[in-house]
C-alpha atoms as a PDB file:
ATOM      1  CA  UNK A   1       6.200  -4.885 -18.356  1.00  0.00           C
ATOM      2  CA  UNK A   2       2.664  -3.885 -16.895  1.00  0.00           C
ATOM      3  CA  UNK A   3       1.977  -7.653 -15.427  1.00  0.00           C
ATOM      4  CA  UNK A   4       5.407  -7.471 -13.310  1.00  0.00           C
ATOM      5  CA  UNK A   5       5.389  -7.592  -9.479  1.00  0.00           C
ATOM      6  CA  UNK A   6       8.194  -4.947  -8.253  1.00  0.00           C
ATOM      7  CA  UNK A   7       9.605  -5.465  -5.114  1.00  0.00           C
ATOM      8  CA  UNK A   8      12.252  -3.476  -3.306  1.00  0.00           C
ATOM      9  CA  UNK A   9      14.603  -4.752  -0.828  1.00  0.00           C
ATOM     10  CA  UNK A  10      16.619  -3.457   1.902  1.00  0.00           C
ATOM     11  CA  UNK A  11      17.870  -6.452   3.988  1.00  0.00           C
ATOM     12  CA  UNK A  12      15.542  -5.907   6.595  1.00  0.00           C
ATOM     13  CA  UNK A  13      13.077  -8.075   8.315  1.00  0.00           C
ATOM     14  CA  UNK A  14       9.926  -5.684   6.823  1.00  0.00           C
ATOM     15  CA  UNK A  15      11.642  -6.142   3.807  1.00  0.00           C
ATOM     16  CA  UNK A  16      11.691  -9.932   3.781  1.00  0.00           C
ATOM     17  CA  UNK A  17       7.938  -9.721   4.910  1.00  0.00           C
ATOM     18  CA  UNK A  18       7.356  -7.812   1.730  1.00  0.00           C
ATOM     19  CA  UNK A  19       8.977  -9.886  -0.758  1.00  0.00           C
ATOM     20  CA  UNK A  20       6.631 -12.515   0.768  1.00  0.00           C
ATOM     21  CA  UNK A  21       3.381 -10.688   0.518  1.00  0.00           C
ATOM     22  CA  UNK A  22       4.391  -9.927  -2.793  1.00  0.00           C
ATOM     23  CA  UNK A  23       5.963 -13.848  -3.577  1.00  0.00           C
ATOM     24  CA  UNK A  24       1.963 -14.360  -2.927  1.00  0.00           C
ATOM     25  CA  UNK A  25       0.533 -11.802  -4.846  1.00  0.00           C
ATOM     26  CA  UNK A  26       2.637 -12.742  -7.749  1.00  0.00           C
ATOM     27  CA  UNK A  27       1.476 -16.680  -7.318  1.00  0.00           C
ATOM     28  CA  UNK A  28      -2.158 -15.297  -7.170  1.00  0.00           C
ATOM     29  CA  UNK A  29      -2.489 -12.920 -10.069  1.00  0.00           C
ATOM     30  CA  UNK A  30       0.101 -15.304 -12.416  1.00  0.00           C
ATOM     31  CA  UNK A  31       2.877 -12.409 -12.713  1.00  0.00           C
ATOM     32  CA  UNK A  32       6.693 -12.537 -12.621  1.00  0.00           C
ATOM     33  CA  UNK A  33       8.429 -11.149  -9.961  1.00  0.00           C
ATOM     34  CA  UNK A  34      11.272  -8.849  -9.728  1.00  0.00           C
ATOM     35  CA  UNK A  35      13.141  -7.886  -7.009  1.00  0.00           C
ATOM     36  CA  UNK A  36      15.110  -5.052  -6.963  1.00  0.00           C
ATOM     37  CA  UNK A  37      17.968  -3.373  -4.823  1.00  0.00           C
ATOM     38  CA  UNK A  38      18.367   0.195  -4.911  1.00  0.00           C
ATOM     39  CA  UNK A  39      21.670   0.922  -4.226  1.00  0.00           C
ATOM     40  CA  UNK A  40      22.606   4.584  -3.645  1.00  0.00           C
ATOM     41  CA  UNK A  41      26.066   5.702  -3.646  1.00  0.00           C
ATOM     42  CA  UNK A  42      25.383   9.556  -2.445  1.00  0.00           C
ATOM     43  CA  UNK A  43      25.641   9.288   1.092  1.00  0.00           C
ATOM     44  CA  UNK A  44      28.976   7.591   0.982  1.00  0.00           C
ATOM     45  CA  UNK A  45      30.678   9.422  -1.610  1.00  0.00           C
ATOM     46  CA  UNK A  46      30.452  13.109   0.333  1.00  0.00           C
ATOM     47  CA  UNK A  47      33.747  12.274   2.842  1.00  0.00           C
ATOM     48  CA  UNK A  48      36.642  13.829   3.925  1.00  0.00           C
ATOM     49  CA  UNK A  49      38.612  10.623   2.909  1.00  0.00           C
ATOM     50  CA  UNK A  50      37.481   8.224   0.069  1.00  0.00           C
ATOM     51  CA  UNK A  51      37.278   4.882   0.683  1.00  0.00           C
ATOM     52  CA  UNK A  52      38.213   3.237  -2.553  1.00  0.00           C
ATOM     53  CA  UNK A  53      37.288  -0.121  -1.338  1.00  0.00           C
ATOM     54  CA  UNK A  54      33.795   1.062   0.069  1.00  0.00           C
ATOM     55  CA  UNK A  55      32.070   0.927  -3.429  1.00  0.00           C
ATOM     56  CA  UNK A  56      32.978  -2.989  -3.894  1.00  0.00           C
ATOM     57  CA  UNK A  57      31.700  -3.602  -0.312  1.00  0.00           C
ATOM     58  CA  UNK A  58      28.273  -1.873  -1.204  1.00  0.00           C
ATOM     59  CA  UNK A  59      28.081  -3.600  -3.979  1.00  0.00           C
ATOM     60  CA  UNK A  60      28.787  -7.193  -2.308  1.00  0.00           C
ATOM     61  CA  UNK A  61      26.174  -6.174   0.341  1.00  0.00           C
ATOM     62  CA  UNK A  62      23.391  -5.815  -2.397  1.00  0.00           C
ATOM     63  CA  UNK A  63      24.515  -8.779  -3.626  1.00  0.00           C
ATOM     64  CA  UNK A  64      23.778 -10.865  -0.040  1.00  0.00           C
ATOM     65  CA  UNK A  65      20.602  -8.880   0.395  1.00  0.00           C
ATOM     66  CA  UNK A  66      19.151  -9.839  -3.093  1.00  0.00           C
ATOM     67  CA  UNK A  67      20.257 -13.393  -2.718  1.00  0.00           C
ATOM     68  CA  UNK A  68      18.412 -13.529   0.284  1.00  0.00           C
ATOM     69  CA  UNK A  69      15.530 -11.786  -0.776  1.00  0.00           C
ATOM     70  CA  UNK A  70      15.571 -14.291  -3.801  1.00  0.00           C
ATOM     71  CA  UNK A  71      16.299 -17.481  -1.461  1.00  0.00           C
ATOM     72  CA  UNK A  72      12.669 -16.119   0.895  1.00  0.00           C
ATOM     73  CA  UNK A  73      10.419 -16.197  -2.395  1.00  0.00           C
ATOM     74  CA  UNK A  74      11.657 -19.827  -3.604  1.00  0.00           C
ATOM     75  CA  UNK A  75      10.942 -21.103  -0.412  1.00  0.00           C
ATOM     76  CA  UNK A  76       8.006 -19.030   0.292  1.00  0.00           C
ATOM     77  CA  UNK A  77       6.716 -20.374  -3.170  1.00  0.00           C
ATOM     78  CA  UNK A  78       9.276 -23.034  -4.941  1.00  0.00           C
ATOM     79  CA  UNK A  79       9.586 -23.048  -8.736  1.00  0.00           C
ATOM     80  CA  UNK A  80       8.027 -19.629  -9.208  1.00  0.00           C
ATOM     81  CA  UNK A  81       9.571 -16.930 -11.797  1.00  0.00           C
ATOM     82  CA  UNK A  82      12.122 -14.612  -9.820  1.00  0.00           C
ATOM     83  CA  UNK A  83      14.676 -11.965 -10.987  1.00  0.00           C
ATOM     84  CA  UNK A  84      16.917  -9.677  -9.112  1.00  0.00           C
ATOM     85  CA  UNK A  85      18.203  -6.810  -9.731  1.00  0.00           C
ATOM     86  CA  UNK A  86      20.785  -3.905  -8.449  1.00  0.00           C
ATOM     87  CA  UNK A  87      19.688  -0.508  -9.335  1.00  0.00           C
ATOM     88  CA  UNK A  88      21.798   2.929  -8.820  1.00  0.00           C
ATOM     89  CA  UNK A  89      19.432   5.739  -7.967  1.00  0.00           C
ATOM     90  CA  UNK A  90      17.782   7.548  -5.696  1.00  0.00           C
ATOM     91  CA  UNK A  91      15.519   5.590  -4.017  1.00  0.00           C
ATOM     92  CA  UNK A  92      12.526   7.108  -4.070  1.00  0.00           C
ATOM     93  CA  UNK A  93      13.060   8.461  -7.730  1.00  0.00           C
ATOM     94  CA  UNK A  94      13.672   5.096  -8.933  1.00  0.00           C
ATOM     95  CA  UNK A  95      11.333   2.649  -7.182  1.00  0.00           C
ATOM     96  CA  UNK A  96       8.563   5.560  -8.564  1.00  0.00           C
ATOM     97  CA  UNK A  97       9.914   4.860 -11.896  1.00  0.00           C
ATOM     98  CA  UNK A  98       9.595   1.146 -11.508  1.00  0.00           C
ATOM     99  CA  UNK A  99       6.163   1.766 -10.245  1.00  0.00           C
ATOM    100  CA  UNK A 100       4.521   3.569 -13.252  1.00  0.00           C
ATOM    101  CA  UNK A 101       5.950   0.083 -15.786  1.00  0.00           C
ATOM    102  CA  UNK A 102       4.399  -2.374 -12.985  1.00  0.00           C
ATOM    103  CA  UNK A 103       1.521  -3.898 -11.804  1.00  0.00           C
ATOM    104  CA  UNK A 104       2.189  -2.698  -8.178  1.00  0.00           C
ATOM    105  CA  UNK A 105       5.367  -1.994  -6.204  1.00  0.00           C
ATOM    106  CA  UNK A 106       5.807  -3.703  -2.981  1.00  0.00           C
ATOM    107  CA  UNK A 107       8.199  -2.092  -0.066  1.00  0.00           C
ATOM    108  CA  UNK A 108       8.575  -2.669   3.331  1.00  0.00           C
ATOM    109  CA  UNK A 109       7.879  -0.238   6.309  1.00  0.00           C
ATOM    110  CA  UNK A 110      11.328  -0.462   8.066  1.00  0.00           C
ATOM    111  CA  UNK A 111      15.285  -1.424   7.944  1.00  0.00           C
ATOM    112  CA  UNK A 112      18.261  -0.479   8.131  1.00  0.00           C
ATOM    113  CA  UNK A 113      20.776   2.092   6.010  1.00  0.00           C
ATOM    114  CA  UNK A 114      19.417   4.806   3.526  1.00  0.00           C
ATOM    115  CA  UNK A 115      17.397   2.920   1.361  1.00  0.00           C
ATOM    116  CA  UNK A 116      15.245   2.102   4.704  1.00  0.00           C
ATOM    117  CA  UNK A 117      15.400   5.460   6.063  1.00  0.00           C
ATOM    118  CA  UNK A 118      13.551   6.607   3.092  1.00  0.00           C
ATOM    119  CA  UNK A 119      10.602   4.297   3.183  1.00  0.00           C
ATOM    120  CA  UNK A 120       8.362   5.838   5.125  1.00  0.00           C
ATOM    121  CA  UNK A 121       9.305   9.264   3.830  1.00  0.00           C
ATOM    122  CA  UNK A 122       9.832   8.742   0.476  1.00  0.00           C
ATOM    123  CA  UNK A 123       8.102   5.422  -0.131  1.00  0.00           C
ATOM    124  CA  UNK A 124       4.944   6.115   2.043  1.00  0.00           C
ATOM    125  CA  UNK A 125       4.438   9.613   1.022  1.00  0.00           C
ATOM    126  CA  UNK A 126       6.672  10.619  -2.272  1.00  0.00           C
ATOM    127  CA  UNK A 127       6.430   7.275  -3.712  1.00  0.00           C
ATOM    128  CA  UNK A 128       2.854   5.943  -2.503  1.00  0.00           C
ATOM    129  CA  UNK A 129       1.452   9.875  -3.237  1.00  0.00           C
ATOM    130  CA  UNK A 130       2.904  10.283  -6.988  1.00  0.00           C
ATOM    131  CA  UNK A 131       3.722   6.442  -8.355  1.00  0.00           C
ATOM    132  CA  UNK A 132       0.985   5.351 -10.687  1.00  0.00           C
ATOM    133  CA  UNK A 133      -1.109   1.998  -9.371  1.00  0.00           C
ATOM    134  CA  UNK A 134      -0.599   0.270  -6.838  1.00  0.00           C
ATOM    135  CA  UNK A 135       1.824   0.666  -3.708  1.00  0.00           C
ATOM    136  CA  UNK A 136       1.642  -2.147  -0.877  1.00  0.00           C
ATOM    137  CA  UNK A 137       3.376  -1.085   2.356  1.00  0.00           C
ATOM    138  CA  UNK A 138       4.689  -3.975   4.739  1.00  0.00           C
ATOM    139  CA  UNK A 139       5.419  -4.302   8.138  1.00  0.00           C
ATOM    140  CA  UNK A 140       4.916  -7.344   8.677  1.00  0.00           C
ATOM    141  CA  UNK A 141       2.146 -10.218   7.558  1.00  0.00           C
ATOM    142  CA  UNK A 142      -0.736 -11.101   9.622  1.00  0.00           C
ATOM    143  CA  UNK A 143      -0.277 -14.416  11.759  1.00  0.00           C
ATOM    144  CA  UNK A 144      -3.577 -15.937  10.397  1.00  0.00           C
ATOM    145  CA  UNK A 145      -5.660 -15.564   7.368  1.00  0.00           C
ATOM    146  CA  UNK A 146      -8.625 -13.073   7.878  1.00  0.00           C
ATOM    147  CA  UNK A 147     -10.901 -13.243   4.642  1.00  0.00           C
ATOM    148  CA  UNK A 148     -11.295  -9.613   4.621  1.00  0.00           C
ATOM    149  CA  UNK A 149     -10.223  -6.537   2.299  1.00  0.00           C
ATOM    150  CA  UNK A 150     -11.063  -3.411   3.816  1.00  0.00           C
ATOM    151  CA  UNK A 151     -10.935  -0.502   1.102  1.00  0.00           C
ATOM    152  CA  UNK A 152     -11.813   3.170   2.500  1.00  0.00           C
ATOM    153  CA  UNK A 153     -14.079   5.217   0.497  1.00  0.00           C
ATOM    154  CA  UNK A 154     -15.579   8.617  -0.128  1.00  0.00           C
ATOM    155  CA  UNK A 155     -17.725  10.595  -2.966  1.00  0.00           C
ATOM    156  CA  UNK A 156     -14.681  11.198  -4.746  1.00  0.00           C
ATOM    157  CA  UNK A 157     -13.337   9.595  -8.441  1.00  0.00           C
ATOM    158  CA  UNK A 158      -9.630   9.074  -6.831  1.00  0.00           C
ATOM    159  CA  UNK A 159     -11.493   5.781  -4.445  1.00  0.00           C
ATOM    160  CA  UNK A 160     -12.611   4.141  -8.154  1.00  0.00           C
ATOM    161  CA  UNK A 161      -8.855   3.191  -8.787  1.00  0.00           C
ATOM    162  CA  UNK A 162      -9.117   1.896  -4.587  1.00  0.00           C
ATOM    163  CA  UNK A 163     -12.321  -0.251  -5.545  1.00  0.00           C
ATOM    164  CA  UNK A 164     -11.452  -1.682  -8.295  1.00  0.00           C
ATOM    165  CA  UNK A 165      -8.006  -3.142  -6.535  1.00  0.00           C
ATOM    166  CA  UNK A 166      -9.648  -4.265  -3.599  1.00  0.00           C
ATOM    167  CA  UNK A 167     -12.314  -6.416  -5.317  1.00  0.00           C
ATOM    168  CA  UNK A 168      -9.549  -7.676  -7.615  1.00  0.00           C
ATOM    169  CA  UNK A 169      -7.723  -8.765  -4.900  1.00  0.00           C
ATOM    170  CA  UNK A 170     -10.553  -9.867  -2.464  1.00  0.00           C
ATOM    171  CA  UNK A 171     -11.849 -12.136  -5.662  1.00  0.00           C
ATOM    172  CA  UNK A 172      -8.173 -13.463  -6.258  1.00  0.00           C
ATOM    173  CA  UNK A 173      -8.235 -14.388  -2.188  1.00  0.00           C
ATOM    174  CA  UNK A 174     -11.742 -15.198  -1.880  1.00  0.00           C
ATOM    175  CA  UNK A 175     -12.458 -12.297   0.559  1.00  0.00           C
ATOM    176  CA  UNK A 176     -14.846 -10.602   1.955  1.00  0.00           C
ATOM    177  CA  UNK A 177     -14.638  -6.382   0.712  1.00  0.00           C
ATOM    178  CA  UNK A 178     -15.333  -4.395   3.387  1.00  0.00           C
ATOM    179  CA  UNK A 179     -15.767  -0.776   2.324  1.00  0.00           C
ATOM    180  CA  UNK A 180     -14.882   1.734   5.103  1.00  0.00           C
ATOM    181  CA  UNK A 181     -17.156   5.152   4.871  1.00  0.00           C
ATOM    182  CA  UNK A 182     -16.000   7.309   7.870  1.00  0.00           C
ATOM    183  CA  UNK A 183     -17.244  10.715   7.868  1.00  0.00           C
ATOM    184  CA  UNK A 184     -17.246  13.575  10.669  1.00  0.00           C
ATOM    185  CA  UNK A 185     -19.279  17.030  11.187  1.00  0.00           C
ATOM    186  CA  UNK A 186     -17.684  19.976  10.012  1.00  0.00           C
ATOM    187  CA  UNK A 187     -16.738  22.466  12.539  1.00  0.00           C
ATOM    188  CA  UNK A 188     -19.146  24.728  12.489  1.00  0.00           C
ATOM    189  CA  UNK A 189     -22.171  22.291  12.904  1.00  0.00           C
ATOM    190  CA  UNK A 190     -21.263  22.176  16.384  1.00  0.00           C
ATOM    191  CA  UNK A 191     -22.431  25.486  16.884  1.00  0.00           C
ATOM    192  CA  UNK A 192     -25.451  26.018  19.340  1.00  0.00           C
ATOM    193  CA  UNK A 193     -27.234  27.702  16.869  1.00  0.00           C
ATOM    194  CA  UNK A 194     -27.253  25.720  13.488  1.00  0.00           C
ATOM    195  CA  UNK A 195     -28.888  22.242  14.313  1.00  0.00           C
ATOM    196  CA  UNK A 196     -28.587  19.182  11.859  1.00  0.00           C
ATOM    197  CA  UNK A 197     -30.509  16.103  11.597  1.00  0.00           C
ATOM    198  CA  UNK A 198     -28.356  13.022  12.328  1.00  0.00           C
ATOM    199  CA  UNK A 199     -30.445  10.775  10.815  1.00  0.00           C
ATOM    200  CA  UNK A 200     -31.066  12.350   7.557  1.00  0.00           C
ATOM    201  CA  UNK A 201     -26.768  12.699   7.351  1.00  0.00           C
ATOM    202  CA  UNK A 202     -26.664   8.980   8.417  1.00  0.00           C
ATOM    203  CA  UNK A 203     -29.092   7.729   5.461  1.00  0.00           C
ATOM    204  CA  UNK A 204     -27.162  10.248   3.043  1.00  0.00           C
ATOM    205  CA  UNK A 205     -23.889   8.959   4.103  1.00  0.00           C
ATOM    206  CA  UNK A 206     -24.974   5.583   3.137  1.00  0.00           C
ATOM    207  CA  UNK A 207     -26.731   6.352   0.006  1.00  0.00           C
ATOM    208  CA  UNK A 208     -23.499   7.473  -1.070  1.00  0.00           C
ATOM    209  CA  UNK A 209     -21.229   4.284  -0.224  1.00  0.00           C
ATOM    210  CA  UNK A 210     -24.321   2.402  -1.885  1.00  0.00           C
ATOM    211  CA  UNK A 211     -24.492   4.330  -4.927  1.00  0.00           C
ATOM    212  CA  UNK A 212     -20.467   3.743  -5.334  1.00  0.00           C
ATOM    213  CA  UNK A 213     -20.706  -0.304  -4.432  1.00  0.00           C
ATOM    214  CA  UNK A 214     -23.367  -1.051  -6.997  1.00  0.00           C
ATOM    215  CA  UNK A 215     -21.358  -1.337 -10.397  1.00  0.00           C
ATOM    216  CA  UNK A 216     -18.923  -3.497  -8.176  1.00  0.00           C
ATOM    217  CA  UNK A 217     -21.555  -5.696  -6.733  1.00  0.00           C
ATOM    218  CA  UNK A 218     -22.203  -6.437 -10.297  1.00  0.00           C
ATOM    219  CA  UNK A 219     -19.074  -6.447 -12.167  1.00  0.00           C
ATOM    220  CA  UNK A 220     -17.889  -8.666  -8.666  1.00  0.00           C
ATOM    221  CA  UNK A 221     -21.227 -10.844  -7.933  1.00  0.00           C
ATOM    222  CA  UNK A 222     -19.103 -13.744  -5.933  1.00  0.00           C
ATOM    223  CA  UNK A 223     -17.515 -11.214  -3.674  1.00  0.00           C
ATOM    224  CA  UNK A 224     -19.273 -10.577  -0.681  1.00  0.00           C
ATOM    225  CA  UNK A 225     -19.843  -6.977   0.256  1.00  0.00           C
ATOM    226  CA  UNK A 226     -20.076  -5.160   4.131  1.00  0.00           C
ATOM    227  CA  UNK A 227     -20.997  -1.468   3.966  1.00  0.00           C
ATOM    228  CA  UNK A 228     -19.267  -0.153   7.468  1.00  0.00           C
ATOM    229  CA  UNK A 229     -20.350   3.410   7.741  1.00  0.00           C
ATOM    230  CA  UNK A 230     -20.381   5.264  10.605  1.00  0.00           C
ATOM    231  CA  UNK A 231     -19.305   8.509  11.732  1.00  0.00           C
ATOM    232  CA  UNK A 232     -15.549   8.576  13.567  1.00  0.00           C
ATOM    233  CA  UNK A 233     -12.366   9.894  12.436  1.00  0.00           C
ATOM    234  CA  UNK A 234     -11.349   8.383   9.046  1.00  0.00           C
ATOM    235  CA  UNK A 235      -7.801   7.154  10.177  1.00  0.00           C
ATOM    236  CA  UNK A 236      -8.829   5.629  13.355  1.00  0.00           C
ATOM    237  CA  UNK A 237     -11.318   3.995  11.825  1.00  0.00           C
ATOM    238  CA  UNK A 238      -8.975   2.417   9.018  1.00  0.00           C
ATOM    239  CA  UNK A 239      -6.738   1.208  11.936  1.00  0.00           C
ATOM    240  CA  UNK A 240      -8.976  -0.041  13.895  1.00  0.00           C
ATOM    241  CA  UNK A 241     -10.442  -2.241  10.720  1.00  0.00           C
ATOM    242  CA  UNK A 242      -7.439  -3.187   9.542  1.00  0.00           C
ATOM    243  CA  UNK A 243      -7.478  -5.607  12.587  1.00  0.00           C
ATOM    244  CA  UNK A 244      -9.431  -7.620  11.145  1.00  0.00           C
ATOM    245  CA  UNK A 245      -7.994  -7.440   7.584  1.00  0.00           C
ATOM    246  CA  UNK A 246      -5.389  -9.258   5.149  1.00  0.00           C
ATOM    247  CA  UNK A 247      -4.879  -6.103   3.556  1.00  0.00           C
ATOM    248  CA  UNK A 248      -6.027  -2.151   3.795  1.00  0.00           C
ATOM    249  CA  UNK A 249      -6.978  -0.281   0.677  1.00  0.00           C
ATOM    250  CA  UNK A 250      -6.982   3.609   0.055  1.00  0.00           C
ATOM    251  CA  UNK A 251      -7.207   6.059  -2.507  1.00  0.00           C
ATOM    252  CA  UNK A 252      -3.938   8.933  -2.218  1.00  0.00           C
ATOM    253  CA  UNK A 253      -6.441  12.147  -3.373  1.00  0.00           C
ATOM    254  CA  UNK A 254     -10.123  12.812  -2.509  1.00  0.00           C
ATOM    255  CA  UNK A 255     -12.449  15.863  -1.508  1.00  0.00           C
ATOM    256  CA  UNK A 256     -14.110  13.334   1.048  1.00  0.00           C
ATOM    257  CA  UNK A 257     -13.198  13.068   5.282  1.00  0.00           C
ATOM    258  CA  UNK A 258     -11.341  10.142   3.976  1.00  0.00           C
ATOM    259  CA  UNK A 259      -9.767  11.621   0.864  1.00  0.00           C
ATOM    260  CA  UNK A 260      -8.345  14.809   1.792  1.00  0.00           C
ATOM    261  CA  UNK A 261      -6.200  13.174   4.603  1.00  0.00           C
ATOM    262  CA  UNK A 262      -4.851  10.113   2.779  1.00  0.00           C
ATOM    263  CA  UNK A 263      -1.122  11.770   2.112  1.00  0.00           C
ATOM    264  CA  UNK A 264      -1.130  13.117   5.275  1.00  0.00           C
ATOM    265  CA  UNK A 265      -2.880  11.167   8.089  1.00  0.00           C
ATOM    266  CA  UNK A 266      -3.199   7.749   6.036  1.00  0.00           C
ATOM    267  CA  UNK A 267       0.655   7.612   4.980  1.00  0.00           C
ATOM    268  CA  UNK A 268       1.810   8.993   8.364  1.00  0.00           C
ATOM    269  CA  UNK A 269      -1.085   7.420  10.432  1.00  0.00           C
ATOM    270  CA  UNK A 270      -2.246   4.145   8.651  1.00  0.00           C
ATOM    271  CA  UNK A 271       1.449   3.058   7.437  1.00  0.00           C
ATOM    272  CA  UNK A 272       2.605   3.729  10.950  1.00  0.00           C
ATOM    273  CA  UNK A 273      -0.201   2.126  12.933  1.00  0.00           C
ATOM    274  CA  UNK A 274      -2.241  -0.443  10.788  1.00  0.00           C
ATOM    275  CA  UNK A 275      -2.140  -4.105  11.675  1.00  0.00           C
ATOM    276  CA  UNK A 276      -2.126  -5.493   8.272  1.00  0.00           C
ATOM    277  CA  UNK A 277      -0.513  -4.417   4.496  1.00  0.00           C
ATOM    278  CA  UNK A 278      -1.677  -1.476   2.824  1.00  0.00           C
ATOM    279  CA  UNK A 279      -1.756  -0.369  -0.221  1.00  0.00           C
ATOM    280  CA  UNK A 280      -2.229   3.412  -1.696  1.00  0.00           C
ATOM    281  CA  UNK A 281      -3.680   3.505  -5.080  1.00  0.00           C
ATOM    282  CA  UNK A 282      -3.591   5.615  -7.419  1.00  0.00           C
ATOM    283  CA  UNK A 283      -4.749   6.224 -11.013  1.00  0.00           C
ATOM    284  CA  UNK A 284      -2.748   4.998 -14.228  1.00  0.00           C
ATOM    285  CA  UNK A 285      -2.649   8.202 -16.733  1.00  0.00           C
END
């Protein structure tokens, strides 16, 4: 079901923090949630000595973990549609699958046990750089409203996907956008002999964020718009606007500063470091 809100639990406090960012989201865009447990039996089942009873105990512990997941979102947002559900998998295998049939998957950053000790491998990078749509990543939610969605864009198609989910969601919150253009000399231009015009790079750099606003100025008219361009490393710069964010927005491929780092630096930079959700998109097929 496309218009579902996926969100996988682990027990943890990120966790909790995620089913209420997406207890929110769901309230905001009108979509059922569904919160899922993904329970994986692997690590347990490779002993010496089987512990016959150890299956009914990990079974009971989803069990609490769901009910509590379930109990945050009522009270987070009473009367809303909730389901819960235990899933065996691979984590990372299934909450992809569960991505590509929903309108975003949700995860926290942190926990406890294997499920958690995947997240930021598996989730961040395997899950957040191959699961169709949207992924939001969760540490924790920001004390105070901001009224900003910063998205980070470059010249290529993969930010479109980026754009068109932070205006969504900046128009659903009544935000501000705030899209992110950082861009840095190549190598060689600091060679004493080639010499480069830094203004004329500084007016192309924003004719290109320009260029890529203007169909979402219009299609978006009520959402206010802040071109931030400037020249600095493209993760730092996400972290350091993500300060002043509700959520951070970025593509996962691009042949931009900004694109061709997102699976690397962004999932093991901006997941680790940023001071607000964020969410990789990518493209539906």
């Amino acid at each position: 079901m496309k218009d579902v809100i996926v969100v996988g639990v682990d027990g943890s406090p990120a966790s909790l923090a995620a089913v209420e960012w997406a207890t929110d989201d769901a309230v905001r865009t009108r979509a059922p949630l569904r919160i899922v447990f993904v329970l994986d039996r692997y690590p347990y089942e490779i002993v010496k000595f089987p512990d016959h009873n150890l299956g009914d105990q990990l079974t009971r512990s989803a069990a609490r973990i769901l009910d509590q997941a379930e109990q945050t979102a009522n009270a987070r947002r009473p009367g809303m549609a909730v389901t819960t559900e235990v899933i065996e998998g691979r984590p990372a295998e299934v909450l992809r699958e569960l991505a590509a049939g929903a309108a975003e998957l949700v995860v926290g950053t942190r926990g406890m046990g294997g499920f958690a000790r995947a997240l930021l491998g598996s989730v961040s990078t395997h899950v957040a750089g191959h699961a169709p749509g949207p992924v939001v990543v969760v540490h924790r939610l920001p004390e105070t409203t901001r009224g900003e969605v910063v998205v980070g864009v470059d010249d290529s198609p993969a930010c479109e996907p980026a754009l068109a989910y932070a205006f969504e969601q900046a128009r659903l919150r009544g935000s501000a956008v705030r899209a992110l253009h950082a861009w840095q000399l190549p190598v060689h231009a600091f060679a004493p002999e080639i010499s480069y015009d830094m203004d004329e790079i500084r007016t192309a750099q924003h004719a290109v964020v320009a260029g890529l606003l203007d169909r979402w100025r219009e299609e978006y008219p009520d959402v206010k718009v802040i071109e931030d361009v400037h020249s600095a490393h493209p993760v730092e710069a996400l972290v350091d606007a993500s300060g002043g964010a509700d959520l951070l927005v970025v593509g996962s491929h691009g042949r931009g500063a900004l694109g061709s780092v997102v699976l690397g630096s962004v999932s093991r930079g901006v997941l680790h470091h940023a001071k607000c959700p964020v969410a990789v998109v990518r493209p539906r097929a």
